[in-house]
PDB file of N, CA and C in Angstrom:
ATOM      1  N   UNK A   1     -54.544  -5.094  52.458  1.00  0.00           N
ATOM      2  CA  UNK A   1     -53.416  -4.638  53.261  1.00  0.00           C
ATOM      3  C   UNK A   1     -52.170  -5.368  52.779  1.00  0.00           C
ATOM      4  N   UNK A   2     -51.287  -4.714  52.810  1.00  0.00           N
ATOM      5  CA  UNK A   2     -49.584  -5.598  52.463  1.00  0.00           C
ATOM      6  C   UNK A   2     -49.022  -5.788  53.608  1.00  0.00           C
ATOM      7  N   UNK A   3     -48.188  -6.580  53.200  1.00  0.00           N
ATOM      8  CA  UNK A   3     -47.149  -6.682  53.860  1.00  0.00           C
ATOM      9  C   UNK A   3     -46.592  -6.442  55.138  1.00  0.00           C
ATOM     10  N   UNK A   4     -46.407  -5.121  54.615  1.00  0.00           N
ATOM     11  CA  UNK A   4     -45.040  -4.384  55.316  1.00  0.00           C
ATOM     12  C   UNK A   4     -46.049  -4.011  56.420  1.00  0.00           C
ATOM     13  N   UNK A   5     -47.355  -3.441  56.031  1.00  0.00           N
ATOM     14  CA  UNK A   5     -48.650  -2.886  56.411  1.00  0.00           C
ATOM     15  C   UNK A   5     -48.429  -3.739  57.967  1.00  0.00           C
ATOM     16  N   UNK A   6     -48.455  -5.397  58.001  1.00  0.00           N
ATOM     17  CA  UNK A   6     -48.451  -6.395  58.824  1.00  0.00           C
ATOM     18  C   UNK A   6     -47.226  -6.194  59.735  1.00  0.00           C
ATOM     19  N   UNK A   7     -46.453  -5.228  59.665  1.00  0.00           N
ATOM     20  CA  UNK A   7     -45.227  -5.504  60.706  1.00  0.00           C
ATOM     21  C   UNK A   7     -44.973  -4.248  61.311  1.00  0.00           C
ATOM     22  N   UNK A   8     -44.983  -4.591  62.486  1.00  0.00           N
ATOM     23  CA  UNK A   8     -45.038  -3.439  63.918  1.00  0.00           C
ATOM     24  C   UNK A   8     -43.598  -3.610  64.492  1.00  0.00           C
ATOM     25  N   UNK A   9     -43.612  -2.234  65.069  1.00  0.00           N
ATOM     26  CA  UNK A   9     -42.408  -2.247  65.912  1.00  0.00           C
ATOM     27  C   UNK A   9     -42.814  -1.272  67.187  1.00  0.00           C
ATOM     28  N   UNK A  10     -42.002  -1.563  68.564  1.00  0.00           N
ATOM     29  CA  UNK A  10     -42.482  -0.727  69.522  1.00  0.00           C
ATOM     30  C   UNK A  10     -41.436  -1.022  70.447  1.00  0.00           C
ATOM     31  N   UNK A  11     -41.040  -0.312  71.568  1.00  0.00           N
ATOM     32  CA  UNK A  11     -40.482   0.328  72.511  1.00  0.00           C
ATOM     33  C   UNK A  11     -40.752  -0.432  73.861  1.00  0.00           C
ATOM     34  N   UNK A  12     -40.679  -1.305  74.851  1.00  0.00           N
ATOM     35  CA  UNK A  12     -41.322  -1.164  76.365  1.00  0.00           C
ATOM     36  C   UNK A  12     -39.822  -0.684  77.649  1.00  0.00           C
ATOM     37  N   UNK A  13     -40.370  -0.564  78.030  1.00  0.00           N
ATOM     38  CA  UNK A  13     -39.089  -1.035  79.570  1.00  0.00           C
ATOM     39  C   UNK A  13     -39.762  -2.034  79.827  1.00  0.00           C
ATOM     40  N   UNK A  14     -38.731  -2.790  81.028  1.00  0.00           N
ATOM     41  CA  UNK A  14     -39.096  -4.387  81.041  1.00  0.00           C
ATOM     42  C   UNK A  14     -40.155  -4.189  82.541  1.00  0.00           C
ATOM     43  N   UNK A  15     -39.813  -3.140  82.998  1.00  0.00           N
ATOM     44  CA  UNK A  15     -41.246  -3.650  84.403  1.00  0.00           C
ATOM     45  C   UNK A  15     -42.453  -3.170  83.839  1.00  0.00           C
ATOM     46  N   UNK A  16     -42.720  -2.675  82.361  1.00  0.00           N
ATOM     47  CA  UNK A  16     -44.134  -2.011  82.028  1.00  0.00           C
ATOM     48  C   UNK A  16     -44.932  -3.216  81.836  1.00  0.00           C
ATOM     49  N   UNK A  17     -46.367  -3.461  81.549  1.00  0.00           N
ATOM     50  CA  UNK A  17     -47.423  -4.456  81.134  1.00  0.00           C
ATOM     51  C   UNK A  17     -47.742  -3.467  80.103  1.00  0.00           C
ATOM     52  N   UNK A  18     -48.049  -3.381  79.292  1.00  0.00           N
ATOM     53  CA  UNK A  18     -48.703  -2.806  78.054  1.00  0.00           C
ATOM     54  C   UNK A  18     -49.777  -4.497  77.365  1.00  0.00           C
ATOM     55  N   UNK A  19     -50.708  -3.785  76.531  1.00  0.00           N
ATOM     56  CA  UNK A  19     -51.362  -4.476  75.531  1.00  0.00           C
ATOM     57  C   UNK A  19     -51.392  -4.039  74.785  1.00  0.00           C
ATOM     58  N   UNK A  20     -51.449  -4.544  73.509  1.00  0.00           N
ATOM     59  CA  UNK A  20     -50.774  -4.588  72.536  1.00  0.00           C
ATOM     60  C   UNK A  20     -52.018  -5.221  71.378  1.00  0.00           C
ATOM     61  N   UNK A  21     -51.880  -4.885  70.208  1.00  0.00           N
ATOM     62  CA  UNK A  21     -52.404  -5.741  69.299  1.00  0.00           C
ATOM     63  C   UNK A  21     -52.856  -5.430  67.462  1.00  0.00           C
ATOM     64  N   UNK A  22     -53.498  -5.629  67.182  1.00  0.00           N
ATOM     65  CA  UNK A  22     -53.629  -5.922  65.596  1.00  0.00           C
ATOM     66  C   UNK A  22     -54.553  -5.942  65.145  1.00  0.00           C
ATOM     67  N   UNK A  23     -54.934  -4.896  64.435  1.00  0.00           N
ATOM     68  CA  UNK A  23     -56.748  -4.781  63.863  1.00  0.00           C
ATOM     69  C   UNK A  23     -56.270  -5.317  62.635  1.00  0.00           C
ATOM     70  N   UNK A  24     -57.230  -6.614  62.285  1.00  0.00           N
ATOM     71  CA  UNK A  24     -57.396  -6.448  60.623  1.00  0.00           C
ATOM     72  C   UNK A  24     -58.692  -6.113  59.960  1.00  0.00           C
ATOM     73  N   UNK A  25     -59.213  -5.261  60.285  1.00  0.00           N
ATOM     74  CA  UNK A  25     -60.480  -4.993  59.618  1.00  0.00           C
ATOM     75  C   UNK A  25     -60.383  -4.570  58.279  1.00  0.00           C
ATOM     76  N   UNK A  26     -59.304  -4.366  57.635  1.00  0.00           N
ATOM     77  CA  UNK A  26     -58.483  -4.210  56.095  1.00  0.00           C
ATOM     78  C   UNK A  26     -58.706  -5.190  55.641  1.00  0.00           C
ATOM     79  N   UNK A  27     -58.765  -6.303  56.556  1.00  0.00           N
ATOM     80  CA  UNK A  27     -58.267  -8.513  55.570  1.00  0.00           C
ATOM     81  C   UNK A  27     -60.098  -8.591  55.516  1.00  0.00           C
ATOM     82  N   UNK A  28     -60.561  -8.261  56.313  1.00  0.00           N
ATOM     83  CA  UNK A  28     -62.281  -9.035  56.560  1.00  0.00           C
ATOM     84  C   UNK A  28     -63.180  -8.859  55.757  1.00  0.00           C
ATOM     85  N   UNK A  29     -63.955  -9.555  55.221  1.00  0.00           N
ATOM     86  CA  UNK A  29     -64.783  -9.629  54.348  1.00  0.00           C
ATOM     87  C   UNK A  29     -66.124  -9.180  54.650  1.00  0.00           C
ATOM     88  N   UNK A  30     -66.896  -8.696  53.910  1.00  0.00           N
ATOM     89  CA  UNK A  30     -68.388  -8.012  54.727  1.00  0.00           C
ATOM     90  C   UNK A  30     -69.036  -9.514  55.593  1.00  0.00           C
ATOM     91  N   UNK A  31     -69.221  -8.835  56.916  1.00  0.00           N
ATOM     92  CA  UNK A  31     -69.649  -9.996  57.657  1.00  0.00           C
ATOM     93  C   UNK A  31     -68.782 -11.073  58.422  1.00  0.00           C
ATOM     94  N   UNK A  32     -67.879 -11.131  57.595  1.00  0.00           N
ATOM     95  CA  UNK A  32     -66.509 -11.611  58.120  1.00  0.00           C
ATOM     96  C   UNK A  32     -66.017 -11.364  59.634  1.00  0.00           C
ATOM     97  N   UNK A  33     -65.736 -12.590  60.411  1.00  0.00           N
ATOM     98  CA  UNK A  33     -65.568 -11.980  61.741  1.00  0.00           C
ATOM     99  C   UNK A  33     -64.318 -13.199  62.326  1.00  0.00           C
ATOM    100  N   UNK A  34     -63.405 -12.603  63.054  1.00  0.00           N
ATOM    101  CA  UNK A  34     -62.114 -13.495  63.395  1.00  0.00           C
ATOM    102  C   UNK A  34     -63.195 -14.305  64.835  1.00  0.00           C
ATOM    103  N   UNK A  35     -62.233 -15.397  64.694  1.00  0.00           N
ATOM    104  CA  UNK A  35     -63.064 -16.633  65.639  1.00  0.00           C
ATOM    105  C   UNK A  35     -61.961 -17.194  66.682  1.00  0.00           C
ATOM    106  N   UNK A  36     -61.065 -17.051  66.187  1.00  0.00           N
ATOM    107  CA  UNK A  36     -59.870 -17.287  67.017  1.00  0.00           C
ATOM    108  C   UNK A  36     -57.984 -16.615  66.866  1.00  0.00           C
ATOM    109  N   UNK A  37     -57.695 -16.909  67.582  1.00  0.00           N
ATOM    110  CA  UNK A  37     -56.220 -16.298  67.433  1.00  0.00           C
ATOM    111  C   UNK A  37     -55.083 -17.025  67.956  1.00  0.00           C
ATOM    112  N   UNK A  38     -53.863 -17.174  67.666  1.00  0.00           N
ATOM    113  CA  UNK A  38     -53.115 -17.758  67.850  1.00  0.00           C
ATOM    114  C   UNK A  38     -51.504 -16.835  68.307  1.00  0.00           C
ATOM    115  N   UNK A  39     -51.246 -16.516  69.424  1.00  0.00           N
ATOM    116  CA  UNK A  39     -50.083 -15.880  69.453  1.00  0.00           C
ATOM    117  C   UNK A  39     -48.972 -16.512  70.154  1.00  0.00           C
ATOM    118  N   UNK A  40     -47.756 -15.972  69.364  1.00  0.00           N
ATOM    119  CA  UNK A  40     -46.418 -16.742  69.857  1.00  0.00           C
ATOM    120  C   UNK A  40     -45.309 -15.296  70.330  1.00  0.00           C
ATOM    121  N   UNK A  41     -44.441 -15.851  70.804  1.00  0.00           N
ATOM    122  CA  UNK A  41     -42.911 -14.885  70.527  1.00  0.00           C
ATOM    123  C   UNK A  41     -41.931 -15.514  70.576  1.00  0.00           C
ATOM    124  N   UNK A  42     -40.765 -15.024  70.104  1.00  0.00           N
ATOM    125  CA  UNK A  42     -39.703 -15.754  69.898  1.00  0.00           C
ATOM    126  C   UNK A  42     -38.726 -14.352  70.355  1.00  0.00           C
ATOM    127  N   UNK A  43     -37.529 -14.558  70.672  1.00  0.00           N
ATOM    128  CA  UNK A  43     -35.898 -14.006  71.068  1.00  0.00           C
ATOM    129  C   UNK A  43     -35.636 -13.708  70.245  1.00  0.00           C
ATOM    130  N   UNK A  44     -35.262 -12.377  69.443  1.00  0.00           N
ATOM    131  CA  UNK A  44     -34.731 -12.496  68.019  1.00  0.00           C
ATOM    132  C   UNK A  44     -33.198 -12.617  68.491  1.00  0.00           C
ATOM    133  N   UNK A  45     -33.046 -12.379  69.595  1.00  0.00           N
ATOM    134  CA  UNK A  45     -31.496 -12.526  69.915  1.00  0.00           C
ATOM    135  C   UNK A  45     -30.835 -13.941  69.698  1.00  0.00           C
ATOM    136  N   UNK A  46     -31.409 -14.992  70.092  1.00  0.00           N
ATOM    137  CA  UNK A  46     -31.309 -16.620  69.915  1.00  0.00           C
ATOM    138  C   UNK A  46     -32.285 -17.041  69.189  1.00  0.00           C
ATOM    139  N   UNK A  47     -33.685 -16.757  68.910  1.00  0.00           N
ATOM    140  CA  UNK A  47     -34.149 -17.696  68.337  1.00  0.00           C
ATOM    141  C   UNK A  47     -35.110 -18.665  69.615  1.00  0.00           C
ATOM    142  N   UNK A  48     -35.095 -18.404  70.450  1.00  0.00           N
ATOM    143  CA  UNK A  48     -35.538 -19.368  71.180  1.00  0.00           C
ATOM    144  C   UNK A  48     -37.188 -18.843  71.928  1.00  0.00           C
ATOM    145  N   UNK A  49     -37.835 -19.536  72.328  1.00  0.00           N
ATOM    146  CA  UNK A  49     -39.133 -19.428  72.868  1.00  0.00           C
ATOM    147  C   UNK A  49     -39.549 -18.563  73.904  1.00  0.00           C
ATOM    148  N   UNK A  50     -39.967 -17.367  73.722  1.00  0.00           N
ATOM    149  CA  UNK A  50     -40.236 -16.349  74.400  1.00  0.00           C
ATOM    150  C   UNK A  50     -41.273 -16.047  74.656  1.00  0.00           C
ATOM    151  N   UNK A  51     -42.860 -16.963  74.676  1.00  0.00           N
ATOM    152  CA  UNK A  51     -43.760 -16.493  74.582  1.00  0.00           C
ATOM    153  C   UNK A  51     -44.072 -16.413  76.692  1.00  0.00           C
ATOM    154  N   UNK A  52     -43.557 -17.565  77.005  1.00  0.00           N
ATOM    155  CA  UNK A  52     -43.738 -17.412  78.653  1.00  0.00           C
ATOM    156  C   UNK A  52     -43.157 -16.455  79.557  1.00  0.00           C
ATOM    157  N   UNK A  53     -41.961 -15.967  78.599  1.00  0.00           N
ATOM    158  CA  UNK A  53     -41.031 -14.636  79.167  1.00  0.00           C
ATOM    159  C   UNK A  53     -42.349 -12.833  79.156  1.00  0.00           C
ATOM    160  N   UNK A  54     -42.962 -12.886  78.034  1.00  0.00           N
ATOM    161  CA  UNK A  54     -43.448 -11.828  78.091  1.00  0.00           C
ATOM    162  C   UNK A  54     -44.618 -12.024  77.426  1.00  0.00           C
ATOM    163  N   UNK A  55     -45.589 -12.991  77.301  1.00  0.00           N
ATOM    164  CA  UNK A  55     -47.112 -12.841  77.197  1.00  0.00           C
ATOM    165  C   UNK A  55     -47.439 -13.163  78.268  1.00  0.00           C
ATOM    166  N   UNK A  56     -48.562 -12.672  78.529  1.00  0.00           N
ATOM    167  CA  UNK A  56     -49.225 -12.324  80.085  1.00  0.00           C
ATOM    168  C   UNK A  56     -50.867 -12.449  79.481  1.00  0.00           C
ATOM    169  N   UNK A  57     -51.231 -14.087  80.159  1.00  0.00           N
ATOM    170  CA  UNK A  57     -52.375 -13.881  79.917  1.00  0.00           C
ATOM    171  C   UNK A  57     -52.664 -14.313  78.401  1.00  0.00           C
ATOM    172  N   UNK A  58     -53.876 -14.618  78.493  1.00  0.00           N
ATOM    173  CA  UNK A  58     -54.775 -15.087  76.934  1.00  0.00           C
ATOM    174  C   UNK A  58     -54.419 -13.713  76.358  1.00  0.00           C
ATOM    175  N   UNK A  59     -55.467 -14.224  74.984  1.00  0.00           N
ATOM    176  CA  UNK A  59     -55.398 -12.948  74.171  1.00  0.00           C
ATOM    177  C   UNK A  59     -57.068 -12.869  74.468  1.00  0.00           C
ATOM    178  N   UNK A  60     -57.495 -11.887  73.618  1.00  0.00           N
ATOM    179  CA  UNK A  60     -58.802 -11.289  73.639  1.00  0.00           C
ATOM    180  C   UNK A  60     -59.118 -10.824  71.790  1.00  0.00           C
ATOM    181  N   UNK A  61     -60.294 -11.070  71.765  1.00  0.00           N
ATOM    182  CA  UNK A  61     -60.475 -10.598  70.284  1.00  0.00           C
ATOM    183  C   UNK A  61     -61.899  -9.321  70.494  1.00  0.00           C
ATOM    184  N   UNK A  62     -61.567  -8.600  70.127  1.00  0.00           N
ATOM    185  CA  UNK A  62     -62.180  -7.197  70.095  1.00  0.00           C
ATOM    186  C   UNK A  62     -62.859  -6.367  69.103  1.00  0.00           C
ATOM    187  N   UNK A  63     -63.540  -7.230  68.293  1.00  0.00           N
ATOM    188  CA  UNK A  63     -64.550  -7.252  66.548  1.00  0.00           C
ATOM    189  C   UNK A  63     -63.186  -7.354  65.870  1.00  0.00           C
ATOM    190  N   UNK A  64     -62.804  -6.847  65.631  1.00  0.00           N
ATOM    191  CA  UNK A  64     -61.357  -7.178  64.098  1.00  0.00           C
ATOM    192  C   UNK A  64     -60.148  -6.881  64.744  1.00  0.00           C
ATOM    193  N   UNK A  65     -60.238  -6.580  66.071  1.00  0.00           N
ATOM    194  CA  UNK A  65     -59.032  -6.781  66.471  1.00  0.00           C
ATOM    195  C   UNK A  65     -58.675  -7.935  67.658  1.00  0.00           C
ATOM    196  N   UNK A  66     -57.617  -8.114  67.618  1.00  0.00           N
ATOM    197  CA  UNK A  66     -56.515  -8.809  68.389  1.00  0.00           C
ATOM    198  C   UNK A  66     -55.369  -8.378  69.187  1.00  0.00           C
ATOM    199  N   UNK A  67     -56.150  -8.559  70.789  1.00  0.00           N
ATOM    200  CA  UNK A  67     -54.901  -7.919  71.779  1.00  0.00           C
ATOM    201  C   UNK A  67     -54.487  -8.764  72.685  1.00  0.00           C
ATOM    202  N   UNK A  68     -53.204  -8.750  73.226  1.00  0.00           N
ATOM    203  CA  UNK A  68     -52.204  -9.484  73.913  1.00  0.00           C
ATOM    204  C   UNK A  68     -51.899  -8.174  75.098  1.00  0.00           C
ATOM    205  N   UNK A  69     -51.475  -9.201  76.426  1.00  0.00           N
ATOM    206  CA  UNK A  69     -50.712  -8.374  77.271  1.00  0.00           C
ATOM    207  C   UNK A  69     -49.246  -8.625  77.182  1.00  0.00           C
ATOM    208  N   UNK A  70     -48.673  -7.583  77.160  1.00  0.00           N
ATOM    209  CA  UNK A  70     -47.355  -8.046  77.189  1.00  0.00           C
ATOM    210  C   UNK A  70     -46.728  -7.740  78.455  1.00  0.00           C
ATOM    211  N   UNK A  71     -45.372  -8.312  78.910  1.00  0.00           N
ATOM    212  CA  UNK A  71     -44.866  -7.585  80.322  1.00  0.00           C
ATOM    213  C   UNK A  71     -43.417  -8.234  80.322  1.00  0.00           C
ATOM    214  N   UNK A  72     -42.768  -7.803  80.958  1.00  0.00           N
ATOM    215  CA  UNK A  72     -41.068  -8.408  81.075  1.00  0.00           C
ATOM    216  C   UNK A  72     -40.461  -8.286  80.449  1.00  0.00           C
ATOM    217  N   UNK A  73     -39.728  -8.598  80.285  1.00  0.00           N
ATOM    218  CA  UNK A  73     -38.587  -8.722  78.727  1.00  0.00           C
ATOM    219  C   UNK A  73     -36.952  -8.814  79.244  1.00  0.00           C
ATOM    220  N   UNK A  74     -36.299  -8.486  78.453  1.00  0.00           N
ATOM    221  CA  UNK A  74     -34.889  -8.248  78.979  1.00  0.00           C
ATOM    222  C   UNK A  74     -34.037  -7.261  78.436  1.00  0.00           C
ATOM    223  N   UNK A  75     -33.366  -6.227  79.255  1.00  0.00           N
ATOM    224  CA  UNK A  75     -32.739  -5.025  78.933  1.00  0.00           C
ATOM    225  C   UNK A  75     -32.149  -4.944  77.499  1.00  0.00           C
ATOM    226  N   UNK A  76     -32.640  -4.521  76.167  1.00  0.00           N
ATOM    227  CA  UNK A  76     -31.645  -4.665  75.236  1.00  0.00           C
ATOM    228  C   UNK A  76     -31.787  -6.042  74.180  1.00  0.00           C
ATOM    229  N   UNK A  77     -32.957  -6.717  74.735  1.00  0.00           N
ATOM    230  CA  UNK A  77     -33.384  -8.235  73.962  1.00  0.00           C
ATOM    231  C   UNK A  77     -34.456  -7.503  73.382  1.00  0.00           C
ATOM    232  N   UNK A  78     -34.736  -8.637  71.694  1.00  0.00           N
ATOM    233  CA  UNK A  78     -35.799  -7.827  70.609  1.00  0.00           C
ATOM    234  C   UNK A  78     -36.337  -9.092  71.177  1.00  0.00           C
ATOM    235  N   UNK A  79     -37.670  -9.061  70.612  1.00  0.00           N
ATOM    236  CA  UNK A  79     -38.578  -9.976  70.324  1.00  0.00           C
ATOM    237  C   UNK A  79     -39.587  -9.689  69.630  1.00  0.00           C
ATOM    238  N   UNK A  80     -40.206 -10.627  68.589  1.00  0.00           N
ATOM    239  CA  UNK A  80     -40.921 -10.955  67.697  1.00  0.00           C
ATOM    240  C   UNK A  80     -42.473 -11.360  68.260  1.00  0.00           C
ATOM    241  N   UNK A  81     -43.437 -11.562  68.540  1.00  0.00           N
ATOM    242  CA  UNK A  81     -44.826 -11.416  68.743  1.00  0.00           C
ATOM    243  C   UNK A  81     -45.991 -11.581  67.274  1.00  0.00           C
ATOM    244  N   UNK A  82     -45.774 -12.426  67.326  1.00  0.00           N
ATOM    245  CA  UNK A  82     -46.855 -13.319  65.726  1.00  0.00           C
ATOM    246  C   UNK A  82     -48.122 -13.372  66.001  1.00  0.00           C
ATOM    247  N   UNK A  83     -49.213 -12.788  65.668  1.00  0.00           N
ATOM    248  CA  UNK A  83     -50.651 -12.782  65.949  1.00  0.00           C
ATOM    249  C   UNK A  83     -50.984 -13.591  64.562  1.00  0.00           C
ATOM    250  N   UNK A  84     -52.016 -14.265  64.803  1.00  0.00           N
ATOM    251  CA  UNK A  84     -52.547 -14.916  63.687  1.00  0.00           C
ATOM    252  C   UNK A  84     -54.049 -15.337  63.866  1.00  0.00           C
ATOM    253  N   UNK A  85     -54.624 -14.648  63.049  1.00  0.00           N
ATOM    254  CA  UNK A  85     -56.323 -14.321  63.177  1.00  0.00           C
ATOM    255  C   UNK A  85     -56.699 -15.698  62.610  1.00  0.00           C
ATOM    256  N   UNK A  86     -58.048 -16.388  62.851  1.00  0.00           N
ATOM    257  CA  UNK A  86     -58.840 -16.969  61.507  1.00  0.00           C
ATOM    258  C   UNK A  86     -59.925 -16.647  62.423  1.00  0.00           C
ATOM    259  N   UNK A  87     -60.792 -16.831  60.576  1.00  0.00           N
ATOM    260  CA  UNK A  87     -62.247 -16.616  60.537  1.00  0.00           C
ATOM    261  C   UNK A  87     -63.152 -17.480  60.592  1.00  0.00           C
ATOM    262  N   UNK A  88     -64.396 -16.805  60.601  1.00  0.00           N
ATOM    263  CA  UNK A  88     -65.577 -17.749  60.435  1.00  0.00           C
ATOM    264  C   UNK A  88     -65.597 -18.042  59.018  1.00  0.00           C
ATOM    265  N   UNK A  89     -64.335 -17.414  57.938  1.00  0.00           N
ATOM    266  CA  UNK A  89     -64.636 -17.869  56.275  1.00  0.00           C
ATOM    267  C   UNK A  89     -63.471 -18.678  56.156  1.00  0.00           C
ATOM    268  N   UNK A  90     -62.957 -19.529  57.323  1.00  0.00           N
ATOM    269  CA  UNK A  90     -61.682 -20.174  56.972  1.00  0.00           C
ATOM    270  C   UNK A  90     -60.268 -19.485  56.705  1.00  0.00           C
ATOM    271  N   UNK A  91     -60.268 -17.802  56.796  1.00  0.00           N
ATOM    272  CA  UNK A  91     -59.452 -17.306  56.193  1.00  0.00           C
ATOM    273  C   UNK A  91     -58.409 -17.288  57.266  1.00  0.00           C
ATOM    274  N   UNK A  92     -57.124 -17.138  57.680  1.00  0.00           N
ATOM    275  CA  UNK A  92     -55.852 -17.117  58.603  1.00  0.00           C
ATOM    276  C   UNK A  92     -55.215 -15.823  58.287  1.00  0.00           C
ATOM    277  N   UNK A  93     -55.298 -14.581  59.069  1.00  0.00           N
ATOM    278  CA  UNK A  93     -53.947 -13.683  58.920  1.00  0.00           C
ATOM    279  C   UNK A  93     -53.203 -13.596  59.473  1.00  0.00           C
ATOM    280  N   UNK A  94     -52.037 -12.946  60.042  1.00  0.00           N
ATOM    281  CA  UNK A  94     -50.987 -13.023  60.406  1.00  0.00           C
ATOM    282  C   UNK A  94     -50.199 -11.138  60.632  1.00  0.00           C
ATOM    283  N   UNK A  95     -50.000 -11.301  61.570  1.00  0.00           N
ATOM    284  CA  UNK A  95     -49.282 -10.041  61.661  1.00  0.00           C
ATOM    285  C   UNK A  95     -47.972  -9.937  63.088  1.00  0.00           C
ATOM    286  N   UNK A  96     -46.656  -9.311  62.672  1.00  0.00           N
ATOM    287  CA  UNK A  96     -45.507  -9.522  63.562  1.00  0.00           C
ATOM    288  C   UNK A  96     -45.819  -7.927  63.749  1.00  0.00           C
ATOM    289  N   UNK A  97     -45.155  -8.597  64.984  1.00  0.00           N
ATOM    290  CA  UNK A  97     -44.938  -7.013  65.973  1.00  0.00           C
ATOM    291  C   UNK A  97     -43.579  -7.259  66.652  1.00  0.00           C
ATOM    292  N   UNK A  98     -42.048  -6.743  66.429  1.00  0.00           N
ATOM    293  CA  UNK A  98     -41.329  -6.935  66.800  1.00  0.00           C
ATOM    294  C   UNK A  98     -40.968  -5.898  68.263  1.00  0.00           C
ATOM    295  N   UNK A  99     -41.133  -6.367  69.345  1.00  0.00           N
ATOM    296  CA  UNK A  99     -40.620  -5.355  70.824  1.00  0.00           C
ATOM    297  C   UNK A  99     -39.156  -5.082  70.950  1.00  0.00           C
ATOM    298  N   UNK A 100     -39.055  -4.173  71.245  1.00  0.00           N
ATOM    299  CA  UNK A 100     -37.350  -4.189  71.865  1.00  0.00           C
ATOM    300  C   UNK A 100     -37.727  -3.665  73.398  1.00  0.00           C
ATOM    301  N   UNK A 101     -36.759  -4.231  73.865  1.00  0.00           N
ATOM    302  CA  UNK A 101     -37.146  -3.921  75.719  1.00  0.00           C
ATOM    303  C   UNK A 101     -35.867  -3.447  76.048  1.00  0.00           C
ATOM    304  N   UNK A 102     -36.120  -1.576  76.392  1.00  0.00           N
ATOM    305  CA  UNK A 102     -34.856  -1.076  76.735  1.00  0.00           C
ATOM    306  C   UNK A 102     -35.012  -0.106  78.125  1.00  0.00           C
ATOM    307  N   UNK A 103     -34.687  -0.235  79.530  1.00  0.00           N
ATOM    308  CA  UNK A 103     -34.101   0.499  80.592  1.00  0.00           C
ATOM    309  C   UNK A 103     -34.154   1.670  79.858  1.00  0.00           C
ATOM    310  N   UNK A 104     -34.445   2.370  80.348  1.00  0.00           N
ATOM    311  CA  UNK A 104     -34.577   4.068  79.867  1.00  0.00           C
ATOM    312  C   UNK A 104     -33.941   4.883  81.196  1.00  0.00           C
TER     313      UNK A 104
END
């Protein structure tokens, strides 16, 4: 998988909860299975720490995928959402999902 392959974009209003997430069954190796996950967000507006504003809840790993709840946000604010897989082969992936949260 490339790159670009790794970067999401999506839509919420800010009172929705959606989940959200990231199959890499493209990165995994036969047998290969993710063991943990690591997710963040950030403001692309400032830069600043957004993961308590709109992750809701652990994540969950789902055979090769990786899902997050998301919820809140702010009218017109982007944010960034970094998933980052590793395996039982040591391996780490990584995939952004950038939200925009817009009042409709």
């Amino acid at each position: 998988m490339s790159i670009e392959q790794r970067k999401f974009s999506l839509e919420k209003q800010p009172a929705e909860k959606l989940t959200i997430g990231t199959d890499f069954e493209n990165d995994l190796g036969i047998g290969e299975a993710i063991t943990s996950a690591e997710i963040s967000a950030i403001d692309l507006n400032d830069g600043s720490d957004a993961g308590s504003l709109i992750l809701d809840g652990t994540y969950s790993i789902n055979s090769s995928q990786v899902l997050q709840k998301v919820k809140a946000g702010a009218d017109g604010r982007r944010y960034q959402i970094t998933m980052r897989a590793a395996t039982d082969a040591a391996h780490v992936f990584e995939a952004d999902i950038v939200m925009t949260v817009c009042e409709l």
